[in-house]
N, C-alpha and C. Protein backbone atom coordinates (compact mmCIF):
# COMPACT_ATOMS: atom_id res chain seq x y z
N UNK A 1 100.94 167.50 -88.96
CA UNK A 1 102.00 168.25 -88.36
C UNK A 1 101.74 169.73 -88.60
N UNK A 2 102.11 170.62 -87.74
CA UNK A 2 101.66 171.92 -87.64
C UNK A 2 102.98 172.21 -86.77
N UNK A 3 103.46 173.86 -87.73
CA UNK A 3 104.29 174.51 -87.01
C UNK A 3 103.36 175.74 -86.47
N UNK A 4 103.50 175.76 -85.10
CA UNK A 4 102.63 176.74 -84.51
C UNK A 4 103.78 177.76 -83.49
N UNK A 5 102.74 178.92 -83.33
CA UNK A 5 103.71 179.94 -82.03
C UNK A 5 103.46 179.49 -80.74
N UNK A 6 103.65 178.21 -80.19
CA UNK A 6 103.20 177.61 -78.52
C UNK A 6 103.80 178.09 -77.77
N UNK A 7 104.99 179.30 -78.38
CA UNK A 7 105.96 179.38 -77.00
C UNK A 7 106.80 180.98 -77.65
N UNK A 8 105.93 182.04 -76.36
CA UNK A 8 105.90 183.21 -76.86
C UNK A 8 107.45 184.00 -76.66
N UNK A 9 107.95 183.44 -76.00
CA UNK A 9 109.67 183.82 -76.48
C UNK A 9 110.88 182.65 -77.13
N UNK A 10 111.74 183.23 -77.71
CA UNK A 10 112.57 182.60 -78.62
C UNK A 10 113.29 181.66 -77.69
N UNK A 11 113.48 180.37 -77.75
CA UNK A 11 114.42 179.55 -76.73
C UNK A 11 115.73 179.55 -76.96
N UNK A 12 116.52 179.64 -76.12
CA UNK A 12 117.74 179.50 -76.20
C UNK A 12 118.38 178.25 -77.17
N UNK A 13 119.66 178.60 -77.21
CA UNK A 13 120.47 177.62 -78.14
C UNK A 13 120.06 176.08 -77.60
N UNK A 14 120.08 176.01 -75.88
CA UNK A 14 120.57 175.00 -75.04
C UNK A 14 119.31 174.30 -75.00
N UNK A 15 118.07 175.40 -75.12
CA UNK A 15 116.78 174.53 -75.03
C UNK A 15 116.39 173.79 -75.91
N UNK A 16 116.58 174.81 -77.09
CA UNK A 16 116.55 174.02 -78.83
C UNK A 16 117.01 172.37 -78.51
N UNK A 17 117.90 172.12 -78.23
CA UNK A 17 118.97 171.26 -78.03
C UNK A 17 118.52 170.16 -77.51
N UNK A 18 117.84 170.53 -76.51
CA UNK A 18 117.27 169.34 -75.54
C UNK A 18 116.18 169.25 -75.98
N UNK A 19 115.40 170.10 -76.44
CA UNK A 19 114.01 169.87 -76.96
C UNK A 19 114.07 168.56 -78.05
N UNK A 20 114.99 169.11 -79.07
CA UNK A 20 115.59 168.35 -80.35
C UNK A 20 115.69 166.86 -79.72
N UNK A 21 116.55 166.89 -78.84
CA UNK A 21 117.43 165.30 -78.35
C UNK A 21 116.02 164.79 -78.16
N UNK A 22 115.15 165.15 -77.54
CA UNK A 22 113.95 164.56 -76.63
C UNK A 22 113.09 163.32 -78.45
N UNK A 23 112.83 164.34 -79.76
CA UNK A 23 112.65 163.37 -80.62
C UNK A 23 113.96 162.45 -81.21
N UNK A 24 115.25 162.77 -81.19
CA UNK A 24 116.25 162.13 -81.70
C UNK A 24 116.49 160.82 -80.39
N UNK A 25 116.33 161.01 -79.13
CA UNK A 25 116.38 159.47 -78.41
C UNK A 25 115.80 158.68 -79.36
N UNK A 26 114.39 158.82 -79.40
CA UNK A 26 113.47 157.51 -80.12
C UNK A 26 113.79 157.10 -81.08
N UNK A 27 114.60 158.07 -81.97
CA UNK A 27 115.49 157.47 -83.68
C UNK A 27 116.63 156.56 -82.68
N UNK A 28 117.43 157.00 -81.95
CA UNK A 28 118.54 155.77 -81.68
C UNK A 28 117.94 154.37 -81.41
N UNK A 29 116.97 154.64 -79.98
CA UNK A 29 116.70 153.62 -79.46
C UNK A 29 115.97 152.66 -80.76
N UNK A 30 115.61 153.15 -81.77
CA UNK A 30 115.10 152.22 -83.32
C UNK A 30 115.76 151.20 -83.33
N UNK A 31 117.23 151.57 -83.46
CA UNK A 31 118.21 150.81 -83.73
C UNK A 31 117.95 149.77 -82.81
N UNK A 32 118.34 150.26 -81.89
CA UNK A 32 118.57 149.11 -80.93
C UNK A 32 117.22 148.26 -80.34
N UNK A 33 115.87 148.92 -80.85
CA UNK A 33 115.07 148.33 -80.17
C UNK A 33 113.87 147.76 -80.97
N UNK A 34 114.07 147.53 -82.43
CA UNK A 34 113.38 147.51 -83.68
C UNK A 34 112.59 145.92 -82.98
N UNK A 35 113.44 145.38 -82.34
CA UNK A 35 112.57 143.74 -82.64
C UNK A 35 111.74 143.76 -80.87
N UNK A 36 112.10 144.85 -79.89
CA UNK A 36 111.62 144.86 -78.97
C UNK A 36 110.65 146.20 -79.18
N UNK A 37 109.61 146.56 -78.74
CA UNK A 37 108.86 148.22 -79.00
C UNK A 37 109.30 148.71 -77.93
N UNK A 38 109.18 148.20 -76.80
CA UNK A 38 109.86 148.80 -75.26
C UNK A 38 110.57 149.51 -75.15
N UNK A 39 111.66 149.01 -76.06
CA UNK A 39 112.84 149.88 -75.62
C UNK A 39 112.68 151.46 -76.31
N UNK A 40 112.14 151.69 -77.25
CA UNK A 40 111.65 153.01 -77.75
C UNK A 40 111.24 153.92 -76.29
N UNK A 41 110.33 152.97 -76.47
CA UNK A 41 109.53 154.06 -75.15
C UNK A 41 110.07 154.07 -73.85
N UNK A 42 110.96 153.30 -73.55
CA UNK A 42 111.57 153.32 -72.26
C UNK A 42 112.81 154.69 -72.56
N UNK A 43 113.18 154.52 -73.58
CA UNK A 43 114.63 155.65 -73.76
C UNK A 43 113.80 157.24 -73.64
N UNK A 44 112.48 157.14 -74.66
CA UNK A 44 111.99 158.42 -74.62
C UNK A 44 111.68 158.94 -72.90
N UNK A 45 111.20 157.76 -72.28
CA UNK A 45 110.71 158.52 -70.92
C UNK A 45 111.56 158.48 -70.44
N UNK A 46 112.97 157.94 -69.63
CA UNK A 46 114.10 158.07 -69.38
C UNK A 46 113.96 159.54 -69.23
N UNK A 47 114.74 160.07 -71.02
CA UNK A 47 115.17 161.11 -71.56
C UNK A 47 113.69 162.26 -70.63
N UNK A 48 112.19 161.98 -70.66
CA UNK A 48 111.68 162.69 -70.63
C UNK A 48 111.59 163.21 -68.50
N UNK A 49 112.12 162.00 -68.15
CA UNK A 49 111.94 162.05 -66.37
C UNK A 49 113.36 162.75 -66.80
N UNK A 50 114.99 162.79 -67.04
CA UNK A 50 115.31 163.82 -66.84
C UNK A 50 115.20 165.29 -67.08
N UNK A 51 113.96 165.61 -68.18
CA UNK A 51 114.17 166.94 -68.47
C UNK A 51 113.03 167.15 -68.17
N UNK A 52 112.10 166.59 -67.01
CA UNK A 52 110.71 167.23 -66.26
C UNK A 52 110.62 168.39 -65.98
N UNK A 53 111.91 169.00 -65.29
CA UNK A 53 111.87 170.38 -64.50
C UNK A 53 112.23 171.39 -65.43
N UNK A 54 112.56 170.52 -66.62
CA UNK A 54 113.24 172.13 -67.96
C UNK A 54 112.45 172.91 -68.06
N UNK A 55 112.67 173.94 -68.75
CA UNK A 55 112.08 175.24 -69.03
C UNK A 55 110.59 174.07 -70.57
N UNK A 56 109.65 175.07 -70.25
CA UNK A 56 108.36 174.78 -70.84
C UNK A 56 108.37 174.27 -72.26
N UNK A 57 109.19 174.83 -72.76
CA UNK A 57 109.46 174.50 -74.47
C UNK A 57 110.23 173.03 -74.33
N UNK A 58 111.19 172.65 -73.49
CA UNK A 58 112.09 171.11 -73.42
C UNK A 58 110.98 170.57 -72.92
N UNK A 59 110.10 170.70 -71.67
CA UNK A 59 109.25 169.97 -71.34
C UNK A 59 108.05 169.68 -72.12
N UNK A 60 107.85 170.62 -72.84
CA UNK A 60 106.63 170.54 -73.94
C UNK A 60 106.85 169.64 -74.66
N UNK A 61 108.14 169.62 -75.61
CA UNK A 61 108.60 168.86 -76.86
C UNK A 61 108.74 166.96 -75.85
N UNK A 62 109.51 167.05 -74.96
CA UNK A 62 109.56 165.74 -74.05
C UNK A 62 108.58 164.93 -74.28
N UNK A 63 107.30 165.94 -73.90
CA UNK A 63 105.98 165.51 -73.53
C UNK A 63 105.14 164.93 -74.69
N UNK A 64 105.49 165.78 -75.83
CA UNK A 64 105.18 165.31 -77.30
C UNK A 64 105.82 163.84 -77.35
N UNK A 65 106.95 163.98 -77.21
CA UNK A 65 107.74 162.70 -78.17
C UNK A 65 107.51 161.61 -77.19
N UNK A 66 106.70 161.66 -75.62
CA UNK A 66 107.02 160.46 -75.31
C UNK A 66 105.45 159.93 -75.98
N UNK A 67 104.35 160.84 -76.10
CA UNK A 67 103.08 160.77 -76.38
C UNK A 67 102.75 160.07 -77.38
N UNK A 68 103.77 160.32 -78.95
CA UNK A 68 104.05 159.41 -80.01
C UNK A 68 104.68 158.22 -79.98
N UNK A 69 105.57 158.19 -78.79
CA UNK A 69 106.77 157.03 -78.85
C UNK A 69 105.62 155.95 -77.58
N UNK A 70 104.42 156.37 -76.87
CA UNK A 70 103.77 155.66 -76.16
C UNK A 70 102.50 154.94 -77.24
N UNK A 71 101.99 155.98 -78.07
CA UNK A 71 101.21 155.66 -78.86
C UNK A 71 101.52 154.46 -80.03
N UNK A 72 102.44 154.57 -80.52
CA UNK A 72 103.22 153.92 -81.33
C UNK A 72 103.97 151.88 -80.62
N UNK A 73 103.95 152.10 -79.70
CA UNK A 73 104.15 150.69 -78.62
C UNK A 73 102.62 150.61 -78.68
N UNK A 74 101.92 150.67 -78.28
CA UNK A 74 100.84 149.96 -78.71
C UNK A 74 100.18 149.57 -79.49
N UNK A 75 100.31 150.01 -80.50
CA UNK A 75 100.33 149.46 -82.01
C UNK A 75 101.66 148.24 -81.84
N UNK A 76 102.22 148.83 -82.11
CA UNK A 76 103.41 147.65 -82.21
C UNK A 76 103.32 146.11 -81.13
N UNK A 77 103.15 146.82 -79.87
CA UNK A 77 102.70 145.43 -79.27
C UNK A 77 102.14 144.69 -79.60
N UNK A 78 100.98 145.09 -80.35
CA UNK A 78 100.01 144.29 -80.50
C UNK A 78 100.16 143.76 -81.65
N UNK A 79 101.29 144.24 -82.80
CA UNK A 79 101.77 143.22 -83.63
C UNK A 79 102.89 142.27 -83.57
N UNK A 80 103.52 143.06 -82.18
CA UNK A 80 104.59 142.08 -81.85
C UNK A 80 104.00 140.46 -81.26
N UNK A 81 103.30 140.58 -80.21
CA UNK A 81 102.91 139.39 -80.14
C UNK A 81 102.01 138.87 -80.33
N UNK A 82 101.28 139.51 -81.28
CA UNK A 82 100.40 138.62 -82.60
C UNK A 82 101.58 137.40 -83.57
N UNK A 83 102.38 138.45 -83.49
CA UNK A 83 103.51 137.56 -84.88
C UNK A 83 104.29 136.51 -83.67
N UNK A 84 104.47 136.82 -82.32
CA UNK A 84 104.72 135.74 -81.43
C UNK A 84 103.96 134.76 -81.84
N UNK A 85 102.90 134.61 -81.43
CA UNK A 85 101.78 134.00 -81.66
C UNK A 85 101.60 132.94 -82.74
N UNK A 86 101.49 133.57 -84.05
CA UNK A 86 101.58 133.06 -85.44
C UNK A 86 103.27 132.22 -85.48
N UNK A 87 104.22 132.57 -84.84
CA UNK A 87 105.31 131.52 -84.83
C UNK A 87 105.48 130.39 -83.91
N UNK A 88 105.51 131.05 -82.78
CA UNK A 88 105.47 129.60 -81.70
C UNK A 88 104.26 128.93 -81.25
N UNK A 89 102.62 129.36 -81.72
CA UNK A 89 101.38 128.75 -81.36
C UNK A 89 100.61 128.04 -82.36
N UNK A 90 99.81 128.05 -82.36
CA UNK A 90 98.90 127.79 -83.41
C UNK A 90 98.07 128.53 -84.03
N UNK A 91 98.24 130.14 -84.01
CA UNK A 91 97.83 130.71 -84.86
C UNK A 91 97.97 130.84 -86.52
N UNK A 92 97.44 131.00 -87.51
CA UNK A 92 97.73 131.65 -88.81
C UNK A 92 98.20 132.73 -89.25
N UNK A 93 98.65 133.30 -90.41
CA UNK A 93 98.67 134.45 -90.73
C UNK A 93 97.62 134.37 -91.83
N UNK A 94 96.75 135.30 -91.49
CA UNK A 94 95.66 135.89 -92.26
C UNK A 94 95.57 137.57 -93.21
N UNK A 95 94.75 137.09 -93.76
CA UNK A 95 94.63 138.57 -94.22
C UNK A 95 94.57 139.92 -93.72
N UNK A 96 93.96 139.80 -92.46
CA UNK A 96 93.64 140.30 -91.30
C UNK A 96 94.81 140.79 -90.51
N UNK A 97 95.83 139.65 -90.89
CA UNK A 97 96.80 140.08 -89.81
C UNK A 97 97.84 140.92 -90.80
N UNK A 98 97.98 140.72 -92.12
CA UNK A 98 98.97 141.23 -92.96
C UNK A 98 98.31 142.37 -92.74
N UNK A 99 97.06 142.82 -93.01
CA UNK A 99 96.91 144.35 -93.23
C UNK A 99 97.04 144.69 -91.83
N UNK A 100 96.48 144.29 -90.58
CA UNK A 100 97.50 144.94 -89.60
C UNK A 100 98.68 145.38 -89.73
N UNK A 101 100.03 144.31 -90.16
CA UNK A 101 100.62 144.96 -90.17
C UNK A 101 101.47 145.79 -91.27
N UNK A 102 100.58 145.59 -92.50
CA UNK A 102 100.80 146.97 -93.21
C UNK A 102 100.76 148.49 -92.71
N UNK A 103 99.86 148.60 -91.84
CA UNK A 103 99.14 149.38 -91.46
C UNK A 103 100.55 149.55 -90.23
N UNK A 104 100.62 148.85 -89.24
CA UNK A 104 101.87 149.55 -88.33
C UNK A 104 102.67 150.09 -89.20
N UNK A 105 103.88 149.14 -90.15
CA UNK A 105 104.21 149.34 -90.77
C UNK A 105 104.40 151.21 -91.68
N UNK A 106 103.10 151.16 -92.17
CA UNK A 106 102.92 152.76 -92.66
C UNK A 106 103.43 153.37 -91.61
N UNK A 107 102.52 153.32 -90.20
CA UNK A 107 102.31 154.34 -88.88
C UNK A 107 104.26 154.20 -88.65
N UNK A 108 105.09 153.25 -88.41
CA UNK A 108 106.42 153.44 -88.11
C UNK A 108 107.06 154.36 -88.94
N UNK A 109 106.70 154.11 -90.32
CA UNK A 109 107.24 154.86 -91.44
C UNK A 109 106.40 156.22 -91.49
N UNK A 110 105.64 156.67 -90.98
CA UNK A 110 105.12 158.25 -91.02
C UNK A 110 105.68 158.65 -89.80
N UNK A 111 105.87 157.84 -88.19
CA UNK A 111 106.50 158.41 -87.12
C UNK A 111 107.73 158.49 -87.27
N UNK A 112 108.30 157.91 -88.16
CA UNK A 112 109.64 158.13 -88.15
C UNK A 112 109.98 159.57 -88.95
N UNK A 113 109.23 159.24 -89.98
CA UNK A 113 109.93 160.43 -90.76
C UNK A 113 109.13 161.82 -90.03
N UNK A 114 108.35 161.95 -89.37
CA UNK A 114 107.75 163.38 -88.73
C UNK A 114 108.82 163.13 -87.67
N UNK A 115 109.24 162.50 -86.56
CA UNK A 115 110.43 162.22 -85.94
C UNK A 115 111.62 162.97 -86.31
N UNK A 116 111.97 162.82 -87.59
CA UNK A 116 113.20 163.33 -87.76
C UNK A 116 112.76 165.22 -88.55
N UNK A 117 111.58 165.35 -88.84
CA UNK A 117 111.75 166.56 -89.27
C UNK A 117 110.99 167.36 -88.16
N UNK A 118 110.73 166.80 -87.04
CA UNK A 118 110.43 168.07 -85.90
C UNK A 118 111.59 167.43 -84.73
N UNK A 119 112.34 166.64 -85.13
CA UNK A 119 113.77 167.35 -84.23
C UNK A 119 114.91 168.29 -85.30
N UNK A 120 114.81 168.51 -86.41
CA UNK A 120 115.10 169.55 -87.71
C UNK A 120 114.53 171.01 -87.16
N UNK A 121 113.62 170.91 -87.62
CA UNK A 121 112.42 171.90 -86.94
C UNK A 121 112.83 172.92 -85.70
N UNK A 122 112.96 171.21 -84.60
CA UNK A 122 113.21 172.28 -83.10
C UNK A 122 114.06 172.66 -83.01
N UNK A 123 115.58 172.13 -83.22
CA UNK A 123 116.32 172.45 -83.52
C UNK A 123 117.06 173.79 -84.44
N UNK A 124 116.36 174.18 -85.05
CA UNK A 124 116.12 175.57 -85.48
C UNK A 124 115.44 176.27 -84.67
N UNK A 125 114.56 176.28 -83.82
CA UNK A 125 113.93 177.15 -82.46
C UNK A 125 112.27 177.39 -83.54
N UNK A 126 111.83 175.83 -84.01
CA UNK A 126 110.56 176.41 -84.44
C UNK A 126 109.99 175.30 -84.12
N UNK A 127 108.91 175.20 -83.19
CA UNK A 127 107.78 174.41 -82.91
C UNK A 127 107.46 174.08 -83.53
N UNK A 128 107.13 172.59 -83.47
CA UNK A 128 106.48 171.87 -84.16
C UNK A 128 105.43 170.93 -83.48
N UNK A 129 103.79 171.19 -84.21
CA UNK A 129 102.78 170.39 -83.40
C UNK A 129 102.81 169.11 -83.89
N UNK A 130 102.77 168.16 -83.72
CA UNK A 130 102.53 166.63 -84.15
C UNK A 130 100.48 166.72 -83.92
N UNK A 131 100.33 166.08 -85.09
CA UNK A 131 98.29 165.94 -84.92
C UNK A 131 98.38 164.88 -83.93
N UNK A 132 96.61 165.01 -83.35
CA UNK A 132 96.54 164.62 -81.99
C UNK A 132 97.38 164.67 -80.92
N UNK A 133 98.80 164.23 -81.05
CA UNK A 133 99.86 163.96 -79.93
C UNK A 133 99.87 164.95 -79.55
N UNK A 134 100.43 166.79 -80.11
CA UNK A 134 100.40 167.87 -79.88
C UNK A 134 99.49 168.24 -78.98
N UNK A 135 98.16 167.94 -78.97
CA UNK A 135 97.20 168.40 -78.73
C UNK A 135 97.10 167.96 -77.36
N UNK A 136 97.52 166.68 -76.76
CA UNK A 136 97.97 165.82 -76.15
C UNK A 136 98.27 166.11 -74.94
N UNK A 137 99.59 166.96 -75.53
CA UNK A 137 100.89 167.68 -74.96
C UNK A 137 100.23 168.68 -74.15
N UNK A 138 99.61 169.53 -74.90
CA UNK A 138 99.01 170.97 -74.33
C UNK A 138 98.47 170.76 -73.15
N UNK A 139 97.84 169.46 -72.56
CA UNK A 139 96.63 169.33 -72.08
C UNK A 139 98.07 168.87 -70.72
N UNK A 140 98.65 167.99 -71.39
CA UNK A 140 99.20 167.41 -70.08
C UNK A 140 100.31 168.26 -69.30
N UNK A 141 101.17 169.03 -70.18
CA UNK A 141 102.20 170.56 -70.02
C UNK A 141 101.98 171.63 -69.62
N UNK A 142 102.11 171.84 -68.02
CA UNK A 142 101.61 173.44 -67.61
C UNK A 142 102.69 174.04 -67.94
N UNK A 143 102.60 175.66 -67.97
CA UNK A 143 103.55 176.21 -67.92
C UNK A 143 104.23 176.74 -66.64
């Protein structure tokens, strides 16, 4: 995580705001979507198709959080119906598969908590890069 200057004037109260909401969707939809991964990423892009046309800083941050909240479903998918798998088929649980999902596991618990401290962050009117995803962002976010 990197707080960087990506955005050479100060954003308004209103942008902060929406920028912020854009990582705080993916904390709600947790709740509600912990045993499905979908629903994460469906709330973030939702949230991110309405604020396409915002000013560069809401669309930037959008663009971040759906980048983590897309990255993050695929990991998870692939432990979600692995563990399908291991209950209703004839698969095992192996060693193989526990450290998989130790390993999501960690990755939920590091996205979450960078989640909640770069909607902190934006919310104060200070950018925040997420590693790789940030980088991500830049590429896919004109101004």
């Amino acid at each position: 995580m990197n707080t960087i200057g990506i955005h050479q004037t100060v954003p308004s109260d209103h942008e902060r705001e929406k920028a912020s909401n854009s990582y705080l969707m993916s904390l709600i939809a947790i709740v509600m979507g912990l045993p499905l991964p979908i629903i994460n990423l469906l709330a973030t892009a939702i949230f991110f198709l309405g604020n396409r046309r915002g000013t560069y800083f809401v669309r930037w941050h959008c663009t971040q959080a759906l980048l983590s909240q897309l990255l993050l479903f695929c990991m998870n998918s692939v432990g979600f119906w692995w563990t399908v798998h291991i209950v209703f088929g004839d698969d095992q649980a192996t060693n193989r598969y526990f450290a998989y999902m130790s390993t999501i596991f960690l990755f939920n618990v590091a996205e979450f908590i960078t989640t909640i401290y770069a909607a902190i962050q934006v919310r104060k009117g200070h950018p925040v890069e997420i590693w790789f995803v940030g980088g991500l962002a830049h590429i896919l976010c004109r101004k």
